[in-house]
Protein backbone atom coordinates (compact mmCIF):
# COMPACT_ATOMS: atom_id res chain seq x y z
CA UNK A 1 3.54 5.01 -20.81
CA UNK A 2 1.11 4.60 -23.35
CA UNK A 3 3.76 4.36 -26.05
CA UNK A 4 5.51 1.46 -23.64
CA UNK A 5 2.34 -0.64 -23.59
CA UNK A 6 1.35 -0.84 -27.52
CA UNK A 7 5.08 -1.99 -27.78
CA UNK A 8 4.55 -4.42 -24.41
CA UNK A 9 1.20 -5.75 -26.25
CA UNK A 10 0.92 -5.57 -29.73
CA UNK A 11 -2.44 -7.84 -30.56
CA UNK A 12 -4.03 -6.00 -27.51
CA UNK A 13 -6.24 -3.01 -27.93
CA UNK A 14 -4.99 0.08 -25.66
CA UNK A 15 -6.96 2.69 -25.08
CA UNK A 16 -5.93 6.02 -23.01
CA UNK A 17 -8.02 8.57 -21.54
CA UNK A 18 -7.30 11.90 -19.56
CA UNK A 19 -10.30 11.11 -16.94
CA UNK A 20 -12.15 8.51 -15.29
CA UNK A 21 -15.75 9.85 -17.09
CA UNK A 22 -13.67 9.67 -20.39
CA UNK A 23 -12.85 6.03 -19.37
CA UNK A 24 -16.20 4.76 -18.55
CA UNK A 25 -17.72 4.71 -21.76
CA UNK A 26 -14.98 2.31 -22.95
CA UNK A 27 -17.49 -0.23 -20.56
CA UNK A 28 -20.53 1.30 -21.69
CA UNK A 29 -23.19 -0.98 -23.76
CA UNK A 30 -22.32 -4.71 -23.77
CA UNK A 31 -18.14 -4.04 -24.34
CA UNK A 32 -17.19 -6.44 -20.86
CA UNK A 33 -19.90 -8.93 -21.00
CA UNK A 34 -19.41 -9.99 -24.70
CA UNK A 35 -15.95 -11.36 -23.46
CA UNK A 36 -17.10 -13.97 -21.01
CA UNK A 37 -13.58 -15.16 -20.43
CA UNK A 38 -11.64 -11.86 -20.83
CA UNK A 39 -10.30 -9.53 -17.97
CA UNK A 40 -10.43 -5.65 -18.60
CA UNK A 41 -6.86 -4.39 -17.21
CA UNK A 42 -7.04 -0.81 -16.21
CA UNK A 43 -3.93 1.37 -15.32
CA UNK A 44 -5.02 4.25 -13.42
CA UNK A 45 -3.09 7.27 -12.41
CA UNK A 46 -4.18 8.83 -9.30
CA UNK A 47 -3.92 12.10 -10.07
CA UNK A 48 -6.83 11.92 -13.17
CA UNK A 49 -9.01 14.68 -14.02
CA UNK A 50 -12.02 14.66 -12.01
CA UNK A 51 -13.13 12.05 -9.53
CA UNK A 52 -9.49 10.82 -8.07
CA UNK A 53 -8.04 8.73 -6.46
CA UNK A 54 -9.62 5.83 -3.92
CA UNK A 55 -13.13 7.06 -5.01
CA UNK A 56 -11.98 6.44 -8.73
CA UNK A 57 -10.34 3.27 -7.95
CA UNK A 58 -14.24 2.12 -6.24
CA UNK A 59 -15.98 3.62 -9.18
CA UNK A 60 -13.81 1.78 -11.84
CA UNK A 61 -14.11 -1.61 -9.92
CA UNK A 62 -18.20 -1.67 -9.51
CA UNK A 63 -18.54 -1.20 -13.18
CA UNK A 64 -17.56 -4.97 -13.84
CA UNK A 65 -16.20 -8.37 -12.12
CA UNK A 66 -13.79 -8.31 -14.64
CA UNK A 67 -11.70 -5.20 -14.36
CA UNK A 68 -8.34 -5.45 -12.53
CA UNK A 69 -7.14 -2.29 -11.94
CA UNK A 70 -3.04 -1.37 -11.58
CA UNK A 71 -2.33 2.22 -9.98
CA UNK A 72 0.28 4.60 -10.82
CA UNK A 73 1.23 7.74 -8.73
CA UNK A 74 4.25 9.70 -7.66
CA UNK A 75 2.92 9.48 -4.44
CA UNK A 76 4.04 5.58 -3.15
CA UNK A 77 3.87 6.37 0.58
CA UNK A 78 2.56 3.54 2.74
CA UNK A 79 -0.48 5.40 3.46
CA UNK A 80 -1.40 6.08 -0.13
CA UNK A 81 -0.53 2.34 -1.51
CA UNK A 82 -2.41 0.24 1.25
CA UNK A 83 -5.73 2.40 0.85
CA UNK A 84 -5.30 1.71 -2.66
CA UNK A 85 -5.20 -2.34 -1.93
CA UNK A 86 -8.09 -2.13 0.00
CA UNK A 87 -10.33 -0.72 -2.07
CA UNK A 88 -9.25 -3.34 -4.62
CA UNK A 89 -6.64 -2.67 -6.50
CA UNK A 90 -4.37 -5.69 -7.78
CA UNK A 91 -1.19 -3.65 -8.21
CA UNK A 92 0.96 -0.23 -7.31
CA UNK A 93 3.06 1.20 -9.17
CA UNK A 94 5.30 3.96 -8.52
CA UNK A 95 6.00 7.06 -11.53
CA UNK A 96 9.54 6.76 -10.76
CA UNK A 97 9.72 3.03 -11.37
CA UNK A 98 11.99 2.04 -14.56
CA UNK A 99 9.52 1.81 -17.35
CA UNK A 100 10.90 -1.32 -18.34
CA UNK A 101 10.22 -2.56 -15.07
CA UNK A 102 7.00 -1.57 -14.78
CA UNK A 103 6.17 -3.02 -18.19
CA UNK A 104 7.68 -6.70 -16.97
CA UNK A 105 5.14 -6.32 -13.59
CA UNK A 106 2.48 -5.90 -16.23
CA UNK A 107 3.29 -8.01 -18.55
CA UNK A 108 3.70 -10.54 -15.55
CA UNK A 109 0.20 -9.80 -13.92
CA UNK A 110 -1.70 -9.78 -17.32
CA UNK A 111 -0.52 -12.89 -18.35
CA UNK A 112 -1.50 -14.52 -15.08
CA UNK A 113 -4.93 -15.63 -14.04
CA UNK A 114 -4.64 -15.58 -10.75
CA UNK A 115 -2.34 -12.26 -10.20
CA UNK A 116 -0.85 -11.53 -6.35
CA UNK A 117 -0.99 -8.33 -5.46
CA UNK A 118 2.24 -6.28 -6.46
CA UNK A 119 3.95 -2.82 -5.38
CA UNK A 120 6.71 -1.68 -7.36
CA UNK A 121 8.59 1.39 -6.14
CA UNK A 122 11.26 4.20 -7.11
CA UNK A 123 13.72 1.83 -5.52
CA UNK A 124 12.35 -1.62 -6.68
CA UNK A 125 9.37 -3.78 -5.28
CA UNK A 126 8.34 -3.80 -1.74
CA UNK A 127 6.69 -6.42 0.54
CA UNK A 128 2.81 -5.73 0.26
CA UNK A 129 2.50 -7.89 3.44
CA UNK A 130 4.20 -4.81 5.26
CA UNK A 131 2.12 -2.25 4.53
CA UNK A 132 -1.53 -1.96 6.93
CA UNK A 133 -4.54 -2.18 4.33
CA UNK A 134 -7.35 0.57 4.90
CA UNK A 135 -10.50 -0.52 3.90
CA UNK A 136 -13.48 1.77 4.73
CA UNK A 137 -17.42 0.26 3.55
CA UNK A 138 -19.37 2.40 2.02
CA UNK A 139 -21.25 3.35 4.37
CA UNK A 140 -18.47 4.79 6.16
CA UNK A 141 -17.31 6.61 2.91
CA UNK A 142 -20.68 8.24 3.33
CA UNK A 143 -19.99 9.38 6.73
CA UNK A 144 -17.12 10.59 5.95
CA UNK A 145 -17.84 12.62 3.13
CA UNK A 146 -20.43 13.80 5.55
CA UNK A 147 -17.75 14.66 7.83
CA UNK A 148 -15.72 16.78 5.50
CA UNK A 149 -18.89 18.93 4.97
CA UNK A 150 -18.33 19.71 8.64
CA UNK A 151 -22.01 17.84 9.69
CA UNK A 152 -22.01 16.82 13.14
CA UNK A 153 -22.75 13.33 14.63
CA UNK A 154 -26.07 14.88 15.15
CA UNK A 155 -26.24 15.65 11.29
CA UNK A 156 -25.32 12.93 10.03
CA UNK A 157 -27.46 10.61 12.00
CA UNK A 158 -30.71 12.76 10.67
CA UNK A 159 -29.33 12.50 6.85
CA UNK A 160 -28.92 8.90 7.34
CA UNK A 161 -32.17 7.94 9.28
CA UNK A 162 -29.90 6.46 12.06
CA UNK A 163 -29.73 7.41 15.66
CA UNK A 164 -26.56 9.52 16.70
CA UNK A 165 -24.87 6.65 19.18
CA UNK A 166 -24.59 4.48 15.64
CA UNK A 167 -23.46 7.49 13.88
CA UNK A 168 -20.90 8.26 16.46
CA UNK A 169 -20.09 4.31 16.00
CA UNK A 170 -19.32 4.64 12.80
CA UNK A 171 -17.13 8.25 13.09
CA UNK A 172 -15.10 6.28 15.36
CA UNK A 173 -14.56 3.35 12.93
CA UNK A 174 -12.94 5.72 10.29
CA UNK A 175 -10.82 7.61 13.00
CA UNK A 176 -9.33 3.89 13.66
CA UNK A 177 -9.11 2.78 9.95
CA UNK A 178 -7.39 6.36 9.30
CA UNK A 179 -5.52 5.92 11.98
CA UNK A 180 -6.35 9.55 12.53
CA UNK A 181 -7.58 11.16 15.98
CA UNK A 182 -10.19 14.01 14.99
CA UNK A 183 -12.49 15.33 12.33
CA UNK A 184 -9.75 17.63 10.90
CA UNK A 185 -7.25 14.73 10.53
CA UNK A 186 -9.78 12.99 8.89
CA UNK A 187 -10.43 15.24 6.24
CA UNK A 188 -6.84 15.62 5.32
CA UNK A 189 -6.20 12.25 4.95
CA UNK A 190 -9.59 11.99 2.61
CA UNK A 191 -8.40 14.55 0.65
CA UNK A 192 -5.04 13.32 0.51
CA UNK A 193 -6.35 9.60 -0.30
CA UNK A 194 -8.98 11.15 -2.86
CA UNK A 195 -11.59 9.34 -0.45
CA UNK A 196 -13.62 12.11 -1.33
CA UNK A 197 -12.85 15.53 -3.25
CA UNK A 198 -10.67 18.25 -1.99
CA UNK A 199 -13.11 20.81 -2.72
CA UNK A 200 -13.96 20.03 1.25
């Protein structure tokens, strides 16, 4: 793809990098904020070395107001695109999509201020207003990676200096935004989501 997007934009500078650490010293020093009126497009596959997924998706997007962020995966199930439009990302875009089609949707949201969030499929774009967002804070994220480490309510209440009735509040919370009914379901669907690393 990289090949497709110096030919897509020619006076634009495209950079490619195997992980997301690689990636962030592109942003490092002063690089963003000397282009006051610029927007840092990112196109992020899912399946990087390293830190993955929805938890490289949040990671890329605190690093600057700026950065827009596209994803690409072979994985464009409804579960997997809508957690990656909640935690921010402005497009989704599927490995088995037509190149040429994926360049246009690009080309299209680059060149567009205001850009509406897109999914383009193996079989051709899809209505995002069908798919359920899931949008987990960060404190929940916490919890949850707390959760995969098999803590308790109990636990996790001590580690976070919060009685257990709140911690149990906020287990439910990601159950419901998972749409998942136990701890093991929950972990799998991290894992799968790259919420938090597999290594759980």
């Amino acid at each position: 793809m990289e090949t497709a997007l110096n030919e897509t934009f020619p006076d634009s500078i495209v950079k490619a990098y195997s992980s997301l650490e690689g990636s962030l010293s592109c942003f490092n020093g002063s690089n963003v904020n000397n282009e006051p009126e610029g927007v840092w497009w990112v196109l992020m596959d899912l399946g990087l070395k390293g830190i993955t997924g929805l938890a490289a998706i949040r990671v890329i997007l605190s690093v600057e107001a700026k950065i827009k962020l596209i994803t690409v995966s072979g994985n464009d199930d409804e579960l997997q695109v809508g957690a990656c439009f909640g935690s921010g990302a402005t497009a989704f875009i599927s490995k088995g999509a037509p190149v040429a089609e994926s360049m246009t949707l690009i080309k299209t949201l680059v060149n567009n201020q205001q850009p509406k969030s897109r999914w383009l499929s193996a079989s051709g774009y899809c209505n995002v207003k069908d798919i359920r967002q899931i949008q987990l804070t960060d404190r929940q994220i916490q919890v949850l990676s707390m959760i995969c480490e098999g803590k308790t309510n109990k636990d996790i209440a001590q580690a976070l200096g919060i009685t257990e009735i709140t911690a149990k509040s906020h287990v439910g919370g990601i159950f419901k935004e998972l749409r998942v009914v136990n701890r093991t379901q929950s972990v799998l669907v991290a894992q799968k989501l790259g919420i938090v690393s597999a290594k759980y």
